[in-house]
Protein backbone atom coordinates (compact mmCIF):
# COMPACT_ATOMS: atom_id res chain seq x y z
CA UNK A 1 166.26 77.11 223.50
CA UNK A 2 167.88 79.49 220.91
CA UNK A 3 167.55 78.92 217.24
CA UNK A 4 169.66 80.65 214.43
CA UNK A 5 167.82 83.55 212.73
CA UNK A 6 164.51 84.07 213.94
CA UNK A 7 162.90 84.45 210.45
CA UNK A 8 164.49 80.71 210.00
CA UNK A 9 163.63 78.68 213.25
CA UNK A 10 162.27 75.76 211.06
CA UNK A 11 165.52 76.27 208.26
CA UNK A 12 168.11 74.98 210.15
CA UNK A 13 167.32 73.22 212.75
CA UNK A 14 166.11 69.83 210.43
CA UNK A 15 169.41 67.82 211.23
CA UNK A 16 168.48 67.41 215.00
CA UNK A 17 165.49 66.69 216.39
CA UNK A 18 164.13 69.15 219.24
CA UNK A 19 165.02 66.47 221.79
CA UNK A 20 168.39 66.09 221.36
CA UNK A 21 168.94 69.62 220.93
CA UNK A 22 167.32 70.01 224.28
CA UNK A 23 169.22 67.26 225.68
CA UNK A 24 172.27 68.80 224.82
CA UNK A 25 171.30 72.06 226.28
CA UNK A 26 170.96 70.25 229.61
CA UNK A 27 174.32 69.52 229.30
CA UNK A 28 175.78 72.59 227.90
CA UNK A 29 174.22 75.45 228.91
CA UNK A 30 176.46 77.22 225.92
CA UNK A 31 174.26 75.56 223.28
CA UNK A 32 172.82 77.82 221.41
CA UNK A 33 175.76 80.58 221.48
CA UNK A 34 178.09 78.86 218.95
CA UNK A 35 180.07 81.20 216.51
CA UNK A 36 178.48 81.10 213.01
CA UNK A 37 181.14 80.08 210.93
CA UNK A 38 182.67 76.58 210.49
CA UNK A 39 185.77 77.24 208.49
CA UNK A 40 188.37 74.84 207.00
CA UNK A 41 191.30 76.46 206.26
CA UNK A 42 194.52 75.92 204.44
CA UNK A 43 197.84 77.62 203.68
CA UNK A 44 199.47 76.38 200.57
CA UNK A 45 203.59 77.58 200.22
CA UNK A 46 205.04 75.51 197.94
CA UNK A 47 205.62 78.13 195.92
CA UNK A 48 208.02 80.20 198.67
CA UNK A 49 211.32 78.77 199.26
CA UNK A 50 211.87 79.71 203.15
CA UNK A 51 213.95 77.86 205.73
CA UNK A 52 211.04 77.96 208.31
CA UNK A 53 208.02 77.15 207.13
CA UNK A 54 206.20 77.05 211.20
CA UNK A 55 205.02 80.94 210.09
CA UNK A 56 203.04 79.25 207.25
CA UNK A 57 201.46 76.76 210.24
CA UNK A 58 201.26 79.71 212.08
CA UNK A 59 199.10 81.53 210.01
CA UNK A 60 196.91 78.97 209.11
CA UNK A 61 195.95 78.68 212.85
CA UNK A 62 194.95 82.45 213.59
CA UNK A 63 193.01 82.09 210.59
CA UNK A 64 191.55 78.85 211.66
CA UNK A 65 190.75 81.10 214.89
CA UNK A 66 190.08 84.75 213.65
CA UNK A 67 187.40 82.84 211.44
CA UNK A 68 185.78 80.12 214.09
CA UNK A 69 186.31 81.83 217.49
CA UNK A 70 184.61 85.19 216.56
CA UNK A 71 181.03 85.82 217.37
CA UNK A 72 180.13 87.98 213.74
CA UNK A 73 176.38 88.59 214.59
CA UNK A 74 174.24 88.52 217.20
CA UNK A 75 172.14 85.56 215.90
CA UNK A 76 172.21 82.83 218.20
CA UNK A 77 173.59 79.38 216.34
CA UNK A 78 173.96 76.04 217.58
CA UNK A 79 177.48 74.14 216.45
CA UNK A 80 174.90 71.97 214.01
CA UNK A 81 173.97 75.50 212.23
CA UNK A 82 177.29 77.13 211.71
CA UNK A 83 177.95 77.68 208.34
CA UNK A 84 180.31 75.54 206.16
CA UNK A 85 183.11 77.47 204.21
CA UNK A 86 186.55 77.26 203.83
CA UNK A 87 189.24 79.34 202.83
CA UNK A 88 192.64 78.51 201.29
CA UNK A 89 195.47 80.80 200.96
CA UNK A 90 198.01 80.26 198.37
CA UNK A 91 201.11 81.91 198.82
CA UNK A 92 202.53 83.00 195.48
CA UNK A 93 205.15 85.70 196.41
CA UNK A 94 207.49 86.45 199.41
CA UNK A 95 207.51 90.53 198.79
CA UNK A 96 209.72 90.89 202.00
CA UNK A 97 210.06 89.44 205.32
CA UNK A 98 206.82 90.50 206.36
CA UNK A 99 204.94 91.19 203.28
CA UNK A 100 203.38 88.52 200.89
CA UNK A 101 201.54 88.01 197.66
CA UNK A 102 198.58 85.22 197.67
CA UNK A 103 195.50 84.35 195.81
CA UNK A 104 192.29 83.54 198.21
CA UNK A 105 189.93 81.23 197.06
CA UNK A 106 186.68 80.84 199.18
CA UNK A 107 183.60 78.96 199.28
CA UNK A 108 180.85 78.12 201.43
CA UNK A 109 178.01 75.93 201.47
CA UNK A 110 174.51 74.62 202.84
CA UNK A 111 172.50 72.37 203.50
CA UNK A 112 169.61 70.96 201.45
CA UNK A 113 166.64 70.42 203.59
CA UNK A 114 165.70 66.53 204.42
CA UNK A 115 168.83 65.17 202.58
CA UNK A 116 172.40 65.25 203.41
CA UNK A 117 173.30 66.76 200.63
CA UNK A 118 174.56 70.58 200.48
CA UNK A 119 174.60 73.26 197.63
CA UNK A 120 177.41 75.47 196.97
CA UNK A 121 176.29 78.67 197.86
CA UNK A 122 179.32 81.10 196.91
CA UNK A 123 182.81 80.40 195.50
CA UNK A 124 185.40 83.30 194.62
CA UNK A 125 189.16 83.38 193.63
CA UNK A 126 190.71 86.71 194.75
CA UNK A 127 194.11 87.41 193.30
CA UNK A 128 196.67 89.25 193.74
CA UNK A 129 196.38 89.88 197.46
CA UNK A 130 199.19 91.24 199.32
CA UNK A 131 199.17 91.55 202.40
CA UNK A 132 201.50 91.25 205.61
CA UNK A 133 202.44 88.68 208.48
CA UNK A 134 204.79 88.27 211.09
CA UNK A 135 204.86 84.99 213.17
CA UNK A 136 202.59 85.16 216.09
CA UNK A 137 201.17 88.59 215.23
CA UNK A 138 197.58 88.89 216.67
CA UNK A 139 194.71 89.51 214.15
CA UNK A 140 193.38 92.62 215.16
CA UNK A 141 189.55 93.14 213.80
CA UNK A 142 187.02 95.97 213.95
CA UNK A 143 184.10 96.98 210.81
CA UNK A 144 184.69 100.51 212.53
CA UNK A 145 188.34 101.10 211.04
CA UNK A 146 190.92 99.46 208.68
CA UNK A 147 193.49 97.66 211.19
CA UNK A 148 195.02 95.29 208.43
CA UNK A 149 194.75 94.27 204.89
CA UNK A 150 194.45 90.76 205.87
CA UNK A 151 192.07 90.65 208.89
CA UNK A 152 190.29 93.54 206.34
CA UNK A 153 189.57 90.83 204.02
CA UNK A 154 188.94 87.89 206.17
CA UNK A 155 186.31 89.63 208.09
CA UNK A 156 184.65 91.15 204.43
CA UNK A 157 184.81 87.81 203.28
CA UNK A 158 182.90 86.49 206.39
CA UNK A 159 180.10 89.05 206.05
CA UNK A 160 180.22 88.21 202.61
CA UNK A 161 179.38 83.96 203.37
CA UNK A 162 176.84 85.44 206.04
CA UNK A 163 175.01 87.27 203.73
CA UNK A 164 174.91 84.92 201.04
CA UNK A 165 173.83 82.02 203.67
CA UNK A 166 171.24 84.06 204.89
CA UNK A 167 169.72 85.45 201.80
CA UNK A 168 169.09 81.69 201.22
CA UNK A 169 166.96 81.70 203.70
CA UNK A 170 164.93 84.97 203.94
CA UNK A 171 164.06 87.04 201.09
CA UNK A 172 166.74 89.32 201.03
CA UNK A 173 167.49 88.30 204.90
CA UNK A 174 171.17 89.17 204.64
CA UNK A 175 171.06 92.65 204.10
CA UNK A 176 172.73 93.98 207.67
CA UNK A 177 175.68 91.23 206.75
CA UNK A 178 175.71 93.39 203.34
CA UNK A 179 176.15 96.51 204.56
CA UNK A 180 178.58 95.45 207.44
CA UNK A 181 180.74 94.54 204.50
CA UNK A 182 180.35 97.32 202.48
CA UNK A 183 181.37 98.99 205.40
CA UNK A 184 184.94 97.06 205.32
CA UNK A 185 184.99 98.23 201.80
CA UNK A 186 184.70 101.56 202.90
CA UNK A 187 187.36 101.51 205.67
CA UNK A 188 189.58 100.12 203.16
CA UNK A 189 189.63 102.01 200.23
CA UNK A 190 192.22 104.47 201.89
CA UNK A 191 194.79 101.51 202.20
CA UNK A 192 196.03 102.07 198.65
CA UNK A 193 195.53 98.07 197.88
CA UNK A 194 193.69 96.28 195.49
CA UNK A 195 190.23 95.17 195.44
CA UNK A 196 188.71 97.92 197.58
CA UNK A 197 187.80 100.80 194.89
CA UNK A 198 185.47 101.21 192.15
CA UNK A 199 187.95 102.28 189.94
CA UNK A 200 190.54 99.39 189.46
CA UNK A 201 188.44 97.23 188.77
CA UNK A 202 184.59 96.08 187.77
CA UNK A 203 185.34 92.67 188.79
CA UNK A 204 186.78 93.06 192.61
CA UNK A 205 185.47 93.12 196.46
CA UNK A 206 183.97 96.66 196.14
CA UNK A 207 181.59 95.52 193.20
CA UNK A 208 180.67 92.68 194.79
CA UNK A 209 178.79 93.90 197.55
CA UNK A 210 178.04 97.53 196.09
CA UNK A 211 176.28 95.35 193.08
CA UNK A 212 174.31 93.27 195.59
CA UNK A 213 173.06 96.21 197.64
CA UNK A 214 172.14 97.95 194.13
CA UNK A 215 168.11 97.31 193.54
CA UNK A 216 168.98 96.12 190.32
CA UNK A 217 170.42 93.10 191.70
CA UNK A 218 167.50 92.74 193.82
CA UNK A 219 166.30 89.88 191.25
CA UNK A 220 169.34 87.72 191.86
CA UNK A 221 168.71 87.86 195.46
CA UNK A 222 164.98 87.21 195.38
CA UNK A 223 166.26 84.03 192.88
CA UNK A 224 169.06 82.97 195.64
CA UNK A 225 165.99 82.51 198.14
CA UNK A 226 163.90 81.49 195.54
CA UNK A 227 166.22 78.70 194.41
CA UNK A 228 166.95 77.60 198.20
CA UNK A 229 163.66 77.46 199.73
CA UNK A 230 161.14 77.18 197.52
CA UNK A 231 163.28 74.81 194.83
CA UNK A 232 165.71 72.42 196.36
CA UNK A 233 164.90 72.60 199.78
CA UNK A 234 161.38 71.12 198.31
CA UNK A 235 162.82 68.44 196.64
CA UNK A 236 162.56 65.59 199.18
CA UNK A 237 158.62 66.23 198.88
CA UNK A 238 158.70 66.64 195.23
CA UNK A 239 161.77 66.60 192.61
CA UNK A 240 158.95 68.10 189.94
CA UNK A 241 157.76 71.35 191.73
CA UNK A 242 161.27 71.50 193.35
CA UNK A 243 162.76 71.46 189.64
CA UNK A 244 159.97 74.12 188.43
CA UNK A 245 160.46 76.67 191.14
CA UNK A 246 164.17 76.70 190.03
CA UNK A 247 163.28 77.22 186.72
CA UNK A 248 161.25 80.43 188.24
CA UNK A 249 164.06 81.57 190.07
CA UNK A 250 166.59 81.06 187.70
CA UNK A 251 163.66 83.05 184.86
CA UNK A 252 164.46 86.09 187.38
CA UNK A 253 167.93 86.70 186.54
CA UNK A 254 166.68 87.62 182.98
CA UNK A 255 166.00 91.31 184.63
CA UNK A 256 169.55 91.23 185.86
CA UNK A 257 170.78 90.63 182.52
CA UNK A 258 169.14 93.38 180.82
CA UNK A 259 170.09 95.98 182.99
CA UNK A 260 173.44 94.61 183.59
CA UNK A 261 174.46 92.16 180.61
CA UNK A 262 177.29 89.99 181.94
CA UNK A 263 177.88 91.47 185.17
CA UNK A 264 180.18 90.33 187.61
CA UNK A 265 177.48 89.20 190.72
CA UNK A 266 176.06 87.12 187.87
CA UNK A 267 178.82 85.35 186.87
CA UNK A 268 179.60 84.68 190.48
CA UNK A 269 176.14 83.00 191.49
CA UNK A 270 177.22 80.73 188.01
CA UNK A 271 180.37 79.68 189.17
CA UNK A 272 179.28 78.31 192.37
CA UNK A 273 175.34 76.68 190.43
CA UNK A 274 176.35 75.82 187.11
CA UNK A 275 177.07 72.14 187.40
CA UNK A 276 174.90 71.63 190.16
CA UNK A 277 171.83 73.19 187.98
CA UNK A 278 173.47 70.74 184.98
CA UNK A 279 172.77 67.97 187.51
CA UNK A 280 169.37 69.00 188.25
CA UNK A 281 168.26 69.01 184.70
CA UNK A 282 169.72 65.84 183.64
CA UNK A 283 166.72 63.48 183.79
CA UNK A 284 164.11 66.29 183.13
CA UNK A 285 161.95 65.66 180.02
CA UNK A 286 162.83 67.12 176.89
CA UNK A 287 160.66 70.17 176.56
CA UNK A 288 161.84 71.43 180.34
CA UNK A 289 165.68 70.54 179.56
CA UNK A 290 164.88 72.88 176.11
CA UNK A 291 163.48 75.75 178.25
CA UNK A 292 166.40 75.70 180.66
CA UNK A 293 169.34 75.58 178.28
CA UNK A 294 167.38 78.75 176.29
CA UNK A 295 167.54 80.23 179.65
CA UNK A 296 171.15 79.83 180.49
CA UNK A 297 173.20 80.19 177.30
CA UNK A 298 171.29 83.88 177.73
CA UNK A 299 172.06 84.75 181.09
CA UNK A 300 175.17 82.74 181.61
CA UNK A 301 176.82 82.68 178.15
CA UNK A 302 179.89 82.03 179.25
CA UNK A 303 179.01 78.45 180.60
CA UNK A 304 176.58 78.02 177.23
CA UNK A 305 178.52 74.49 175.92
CA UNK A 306 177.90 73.13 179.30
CA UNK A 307 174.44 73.52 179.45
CA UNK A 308 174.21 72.05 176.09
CA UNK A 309 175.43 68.77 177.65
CA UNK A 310 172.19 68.98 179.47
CA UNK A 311 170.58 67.47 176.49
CA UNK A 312 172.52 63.98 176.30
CA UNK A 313 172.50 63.87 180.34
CA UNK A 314 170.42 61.53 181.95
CA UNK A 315 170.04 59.13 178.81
């Protein structure tokens, strides 16, 4: 039997017990050689007046596919470890018959150990996307060359959600997903679009991943396992120490700040933790919920009146 991520046997494989996992193997011998992704994905056109709308149905299916049906590593999952995410398109502009304008907005998740709760792991809204489509055009992929702008930024935003999920996991565990999309990044940048150079923007796809492969981000990654496994994924044992080693990991950002005040990676991780992390801290004792808003309103100022509701929560 073949477990996802060999660093992580014991990670992911809580929600079924070794007997029914075998059991199922009996069955299907192709247990254990699922695709890695579980992807929910919608198309939203409202905002395109067209005649047809099937292409829209269309597309959202070879998504649906080009996301699901791909193997993107050579870790072996079973369908109970592929990855929750989801991706939905919203169609803003009709450029020409082929050509459109969208905003992406992704997410993924996972799980929290012993509960059935999950924890959002990354969440992004990328604008301004153009990119083109013809009805039952195939989705050509490779991280060798640039093929398309949008299979270019499907598959960088699948590395992207691997690399995340397994830095969770593994101290600093999704570094080959890293570089395999900084490698899209790099096949891209000739394409003339958007997003894929360090020079339009300090807030776009190439900073992402060139930030998180920077060893001055290396603190933010340490916190992301940090927070995961040695903080939440404690919890069911004790909500206490869980809570504590958060307030460790979170601490570690602090270096991140000073050497990068504001930066975009940071406000990222915040965007997907902040109310989950106002959750967490609304039935700590005072003293603890007085550390942790201290904390926050300095490394995530922008989210500073929220964490002052931290306070008042819980009473």
């Amino acid at each position: 039997m073949t477990l996802l991520k060999t660093y992580s046997m014991s990670s992911k494989s809580w929600y079924k017990s070794v007997l029914l996992v075998f059991a199922f193997a009996m069955i299907n011998p192709m247990l254990g050689r699922s695709q890695e992704l579980n992807c929910q994905v919608q198309i939203n056109s409202q905002q395109i007046a067209i005649g047809d709308n099937t292409i829209f149905d269309a597309l959202q299916q070879s998504v649906f596919e080009f996301m699901n049906n791909r193997r993107w590593t050579n870790d072996k999952y079973s369908p109970a470890e592929r990855i929750d995410c989801s991706i939905l398109i919203q169609m803003d502009k009709r450029l020409s018959t082929d050509t459109y304008e969208a905003t992406f907005q992704i997410s993924s998740s996972r799980p929290i150990y012993g509960t059935t709760f999950s924890s959002n792991v990354f969440k992004y809204q990328d604008e301004s996307v153009q990119f083109k489509y013809l009805q039952f055009d195939v989705l050509d992929f490779s991280t060798n060359a640039y093929i398309s702008e949008l299979t270019s930024i499907l598959g960088y935003y699948a590395y992207v959600i691997l690399a995340m999920d397994y830095d969770s996991y593994s101290l600093y565990g999704g570094d080959e997903n890293w570089q395999l999309a900084q490698q899209i990044v790099s096949n891209s940048t000739s394409s003339g679009q958007a997003g894929w150079q360090s020079f339009s923007s300090r807030n776009n796809r190439y900073w992402l991943v060139q930030n998180y492969l920077n060893p001055r981000f290396k603190p933010l990654r340490e916190c992301q396992y940090k927070y995961h496994r040695l903080g939440f994924d404690q919890m069911v044992d004790n909500v206490q120490k869980g809570r504590a080693e958060v307030t460790k990991a979170l601490t570690m950002i602090e270096k991140v700040h000073k050497a990068e005040p504001n930066s975009f990676n940071t406000r990222l991780y915040f965007t997907a933790k902040n109310d989950e992390i106002i959750k967490l801290y609304s039935k700590a004792e005072p003293s603890e919920k007085e550390q942790i808003i201290t904390l926050l309103e300095t490394i995530d100022p922008a989210n500073s009146n929220k964490y002052s509701d931290i306070r008042t929560a819980g009473q």
